[in-house]
Every structure is written in structure tokens, then in C-alpha cells.
N, C-alpha and C. Protein backbone atom coordinates (compact mmCIF):
# COMPACT_ATOMS: atom_id res chain seq x y z
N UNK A 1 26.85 23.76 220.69
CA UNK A 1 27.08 25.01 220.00
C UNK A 1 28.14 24.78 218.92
N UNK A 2 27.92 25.11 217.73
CA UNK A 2 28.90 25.14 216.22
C UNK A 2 30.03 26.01 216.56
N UNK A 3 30.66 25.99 215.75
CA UNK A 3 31.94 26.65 216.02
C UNK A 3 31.64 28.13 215.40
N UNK A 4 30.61 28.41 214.80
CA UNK A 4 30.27 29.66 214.17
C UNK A 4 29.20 30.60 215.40
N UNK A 5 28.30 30.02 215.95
CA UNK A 5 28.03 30.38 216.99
C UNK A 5 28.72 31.01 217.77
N UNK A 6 30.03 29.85 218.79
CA UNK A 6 31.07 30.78 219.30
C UNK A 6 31.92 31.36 218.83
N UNK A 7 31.59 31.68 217.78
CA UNK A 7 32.95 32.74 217.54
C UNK A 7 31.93 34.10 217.46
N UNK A 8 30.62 34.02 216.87
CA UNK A 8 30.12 35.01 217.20
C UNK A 8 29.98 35.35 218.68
N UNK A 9 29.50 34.70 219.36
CA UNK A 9 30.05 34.97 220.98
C UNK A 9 31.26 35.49 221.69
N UNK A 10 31.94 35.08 220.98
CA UNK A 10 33.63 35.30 221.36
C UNK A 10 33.64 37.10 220.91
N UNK A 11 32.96 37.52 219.67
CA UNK A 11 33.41 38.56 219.22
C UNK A 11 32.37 39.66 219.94
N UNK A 12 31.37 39.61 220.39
CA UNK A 12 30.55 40.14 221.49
C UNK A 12 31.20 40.49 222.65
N UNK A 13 31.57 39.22 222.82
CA UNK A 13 32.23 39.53 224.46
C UNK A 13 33.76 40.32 224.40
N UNK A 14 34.39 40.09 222.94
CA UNK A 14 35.60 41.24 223.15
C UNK A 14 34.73 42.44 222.93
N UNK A 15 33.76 42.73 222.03
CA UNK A 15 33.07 44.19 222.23
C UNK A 15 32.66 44.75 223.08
N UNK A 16 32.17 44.07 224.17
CA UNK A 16 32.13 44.42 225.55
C UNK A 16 33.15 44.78 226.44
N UNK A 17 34.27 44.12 226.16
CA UNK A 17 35.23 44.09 227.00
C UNK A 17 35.88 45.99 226.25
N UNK A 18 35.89 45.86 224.93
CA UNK A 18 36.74 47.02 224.48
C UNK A 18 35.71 48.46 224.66
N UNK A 19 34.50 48.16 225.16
CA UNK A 19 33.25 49.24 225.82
C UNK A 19 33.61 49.68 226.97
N UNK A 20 33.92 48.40 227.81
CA UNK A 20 34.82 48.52 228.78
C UNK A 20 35.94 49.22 229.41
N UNK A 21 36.38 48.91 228.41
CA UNK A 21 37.86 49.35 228.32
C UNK A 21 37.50 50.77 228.38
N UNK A 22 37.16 51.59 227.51
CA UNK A 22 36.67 52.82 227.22
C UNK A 22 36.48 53.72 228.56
N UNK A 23 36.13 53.01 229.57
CA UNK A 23 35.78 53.92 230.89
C UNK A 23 37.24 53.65 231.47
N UNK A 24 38.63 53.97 231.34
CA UNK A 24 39.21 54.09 232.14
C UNK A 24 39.91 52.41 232.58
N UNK A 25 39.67 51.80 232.02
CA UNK A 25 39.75 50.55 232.28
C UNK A 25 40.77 49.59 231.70
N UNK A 26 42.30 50.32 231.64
CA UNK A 26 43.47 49.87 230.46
C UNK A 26 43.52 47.96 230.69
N UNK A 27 43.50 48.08 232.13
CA UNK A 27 43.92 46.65 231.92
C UNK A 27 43.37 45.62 231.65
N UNK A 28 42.03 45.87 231.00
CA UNK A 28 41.34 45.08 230.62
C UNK A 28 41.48 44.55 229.24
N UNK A 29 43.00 45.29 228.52
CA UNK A 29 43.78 44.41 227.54
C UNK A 29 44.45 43.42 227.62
N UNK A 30 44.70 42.84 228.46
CA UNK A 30 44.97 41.54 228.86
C UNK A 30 43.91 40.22 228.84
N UNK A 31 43.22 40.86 229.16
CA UNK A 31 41.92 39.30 229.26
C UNK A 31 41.21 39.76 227.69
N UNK A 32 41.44 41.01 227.09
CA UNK A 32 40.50 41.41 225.35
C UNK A 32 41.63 40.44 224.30
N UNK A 33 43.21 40.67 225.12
CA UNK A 33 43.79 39.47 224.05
C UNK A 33 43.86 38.04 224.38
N UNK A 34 43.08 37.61 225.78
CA UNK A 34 42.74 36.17 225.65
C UNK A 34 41.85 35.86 224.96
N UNK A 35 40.71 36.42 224.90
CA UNK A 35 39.62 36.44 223.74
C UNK A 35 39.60 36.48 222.59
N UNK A 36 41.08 37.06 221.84
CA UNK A 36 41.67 36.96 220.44
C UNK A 36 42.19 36.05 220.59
N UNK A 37 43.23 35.96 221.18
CA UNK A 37 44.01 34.68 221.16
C UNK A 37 42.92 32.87 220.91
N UNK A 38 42.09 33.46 221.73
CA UNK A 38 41.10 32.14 221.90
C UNK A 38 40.54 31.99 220.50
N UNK A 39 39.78 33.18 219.93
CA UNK A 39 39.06 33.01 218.94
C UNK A 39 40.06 32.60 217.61
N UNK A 40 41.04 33.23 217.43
CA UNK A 40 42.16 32.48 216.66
C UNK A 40 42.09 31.55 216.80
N UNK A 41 42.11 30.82 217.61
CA UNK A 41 42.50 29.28 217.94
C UNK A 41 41.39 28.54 217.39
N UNK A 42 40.19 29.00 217.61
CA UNK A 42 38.72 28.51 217.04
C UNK A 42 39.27 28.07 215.60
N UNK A 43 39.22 29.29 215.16
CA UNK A 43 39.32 29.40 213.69
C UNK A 43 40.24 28.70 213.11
N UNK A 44 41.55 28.08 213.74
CA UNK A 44 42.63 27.62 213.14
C UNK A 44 42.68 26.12 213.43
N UNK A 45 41.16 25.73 214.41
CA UNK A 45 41.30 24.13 214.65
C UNK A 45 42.23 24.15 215.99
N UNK A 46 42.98 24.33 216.83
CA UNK A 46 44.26 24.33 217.39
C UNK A 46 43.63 24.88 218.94
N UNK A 47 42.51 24.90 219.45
CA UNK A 47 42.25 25.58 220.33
C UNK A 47 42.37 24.01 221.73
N UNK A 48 43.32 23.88 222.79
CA UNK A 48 43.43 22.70 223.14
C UNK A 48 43.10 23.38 224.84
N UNK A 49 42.87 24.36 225.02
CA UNK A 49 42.42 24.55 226.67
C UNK A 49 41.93 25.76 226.25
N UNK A 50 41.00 26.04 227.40
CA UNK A 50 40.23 27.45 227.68
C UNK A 50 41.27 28.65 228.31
N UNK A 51 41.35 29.25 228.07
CA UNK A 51 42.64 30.22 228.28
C UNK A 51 40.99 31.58 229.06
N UNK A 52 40.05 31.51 228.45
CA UNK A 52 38.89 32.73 229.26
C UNK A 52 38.26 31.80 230.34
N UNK A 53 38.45 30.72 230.74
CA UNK A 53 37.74 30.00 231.52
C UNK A 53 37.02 30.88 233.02
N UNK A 54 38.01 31.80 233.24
CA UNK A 54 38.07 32.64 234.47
C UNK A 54 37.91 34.22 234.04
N UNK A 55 38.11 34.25 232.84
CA UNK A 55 37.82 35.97 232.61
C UNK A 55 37.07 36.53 233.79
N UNK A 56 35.91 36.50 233.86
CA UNK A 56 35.02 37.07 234.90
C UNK A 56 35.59 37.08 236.21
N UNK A 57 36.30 36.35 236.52
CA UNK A 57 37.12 36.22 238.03
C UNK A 57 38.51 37.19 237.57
N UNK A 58 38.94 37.12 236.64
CA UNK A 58 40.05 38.20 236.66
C UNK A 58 39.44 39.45 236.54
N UNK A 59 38.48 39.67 236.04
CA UNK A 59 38.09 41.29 235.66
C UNK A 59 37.79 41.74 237.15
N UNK A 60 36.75 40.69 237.94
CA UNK A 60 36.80 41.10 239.03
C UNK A 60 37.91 41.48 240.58
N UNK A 61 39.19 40.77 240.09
CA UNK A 61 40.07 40.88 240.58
C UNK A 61 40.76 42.28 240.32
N UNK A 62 40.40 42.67 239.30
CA UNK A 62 41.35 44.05 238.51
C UNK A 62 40.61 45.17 238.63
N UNK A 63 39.46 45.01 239.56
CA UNK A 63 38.25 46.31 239.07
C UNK A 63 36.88 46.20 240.64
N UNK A 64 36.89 44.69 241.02
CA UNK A 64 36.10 44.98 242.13
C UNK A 64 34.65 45.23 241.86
N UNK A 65 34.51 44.50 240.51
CA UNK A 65 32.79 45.83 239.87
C UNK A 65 31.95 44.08 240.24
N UNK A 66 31.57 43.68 240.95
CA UNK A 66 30.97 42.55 241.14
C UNK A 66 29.29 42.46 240.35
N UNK A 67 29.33 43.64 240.56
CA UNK A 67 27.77 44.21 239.92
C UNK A 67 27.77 44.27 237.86
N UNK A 68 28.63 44.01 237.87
CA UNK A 68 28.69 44.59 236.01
C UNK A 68 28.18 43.29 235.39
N UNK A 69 26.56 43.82 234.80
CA UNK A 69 26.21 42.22 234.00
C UNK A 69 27.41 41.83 232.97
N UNK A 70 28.42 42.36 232.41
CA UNK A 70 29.02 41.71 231.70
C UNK A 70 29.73 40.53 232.22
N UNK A 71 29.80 40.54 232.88
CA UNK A 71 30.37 38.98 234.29
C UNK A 71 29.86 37.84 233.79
N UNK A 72 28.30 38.03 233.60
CA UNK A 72 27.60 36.90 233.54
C UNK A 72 28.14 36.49 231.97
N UNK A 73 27.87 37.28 231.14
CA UNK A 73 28.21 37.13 230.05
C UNK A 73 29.61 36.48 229.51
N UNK A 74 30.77 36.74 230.24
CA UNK A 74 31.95 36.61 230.17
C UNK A 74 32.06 34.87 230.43
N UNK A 75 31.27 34.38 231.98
CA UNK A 75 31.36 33.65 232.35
C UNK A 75 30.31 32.27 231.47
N UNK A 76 29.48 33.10 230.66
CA UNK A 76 28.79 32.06 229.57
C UNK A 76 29.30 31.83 228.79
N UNK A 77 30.39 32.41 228.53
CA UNK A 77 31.05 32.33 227.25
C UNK A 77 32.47 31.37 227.24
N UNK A 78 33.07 31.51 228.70
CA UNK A 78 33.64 30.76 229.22
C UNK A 78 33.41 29.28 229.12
N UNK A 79 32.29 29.33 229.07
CA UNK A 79 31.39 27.30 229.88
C UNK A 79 31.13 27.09 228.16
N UNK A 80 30.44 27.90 227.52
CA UNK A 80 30.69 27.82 226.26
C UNK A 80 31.92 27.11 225.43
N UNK A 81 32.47 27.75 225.49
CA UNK A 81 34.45 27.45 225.07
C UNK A 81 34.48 25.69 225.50
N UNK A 82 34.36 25.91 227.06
CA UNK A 82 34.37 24.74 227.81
C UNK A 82 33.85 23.30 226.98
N UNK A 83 32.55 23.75 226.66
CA UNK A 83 31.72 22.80 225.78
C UNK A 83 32.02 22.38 224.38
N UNK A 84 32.42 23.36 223.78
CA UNK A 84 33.45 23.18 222.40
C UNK A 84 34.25 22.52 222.66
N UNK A 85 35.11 22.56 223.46
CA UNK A 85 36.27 21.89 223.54
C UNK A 85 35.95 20.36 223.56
N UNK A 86 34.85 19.66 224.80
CA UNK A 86 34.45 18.44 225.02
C UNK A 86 33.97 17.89 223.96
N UNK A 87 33.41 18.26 223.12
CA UNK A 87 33.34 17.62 221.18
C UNK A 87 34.43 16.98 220.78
């Protein structure tokens, strides 16, 4: 995956997350600015570890929603990152 790819990915999955957010769901600004933080890093060359590697395991820690397809999503995007990085 190009680095233009994931960043379009990256910016999906904060749109989800800030959809999210929308139901009541404040603390899900914490893992929406690892996803900035990350995608910055894309963009600036400088990205040296996965900082969302676990998103999906924290959301579920903060919320209990085991059922929310965005999980899956979170967690592709994760392995994604992952794979960028190994280039």
C-alpha cells in the first residue's frame, strides 16, 4: 500500500471515529488524535512506530461495543500502518 492510499484510510477511519464520537462517545478523542498524530507523521516522512496498532482494543476497552463493524476497520488500518512501516 502507497503512502497515499493510507492516508486516505487513515482519514476514513478518523471519520468514523468522529461519527462515533457523535453518539455520546467523548472519549473517543484520544484514539481520533492518534490517528492525526499518525497521519501527520505519514505525511512528514517521520512516522517510526504504530501508535493505532491497538485502536480497536482500546475503543473496546472504553465502550464494551464488541459488535461495532468499525473494529474491523480500525484494526485494518492498524496492520495497514504496520505494513508501511516494514518498507
Amino acid at each position: 500500500m502507497n503512502k497515499e492510499q493510507l492516508l486516505i484510510k487513515i482519514v476514513k477511519a478518523i471519520d468514523l471515529l468522529e461519527e462515533e464520537k457523535r453518539n455520546n462517545k467523548n472519549q473517543l478523542q484520544s484514539i481520533i488524535n492518534l490517528f492525526i498524530k499518525t497521519k501527520e507523521k505519514i505525511i512528514n516522512n517521520s512516522l517510526k512506530y504504530n501508535d493505532i496498532r491497538s485502536s480497536a482494543r482500546m475503543y473496546v476497552e472504553m465502550y464494551n461495543d464488541y459488535m461495532n463493524p468499525m473494529l474491523n476497520y480500525l484494526d485494518e488500518v492498524g496492520k495497514d500502518v504496520d505494513d508501511y512501516l516494514r518498507k
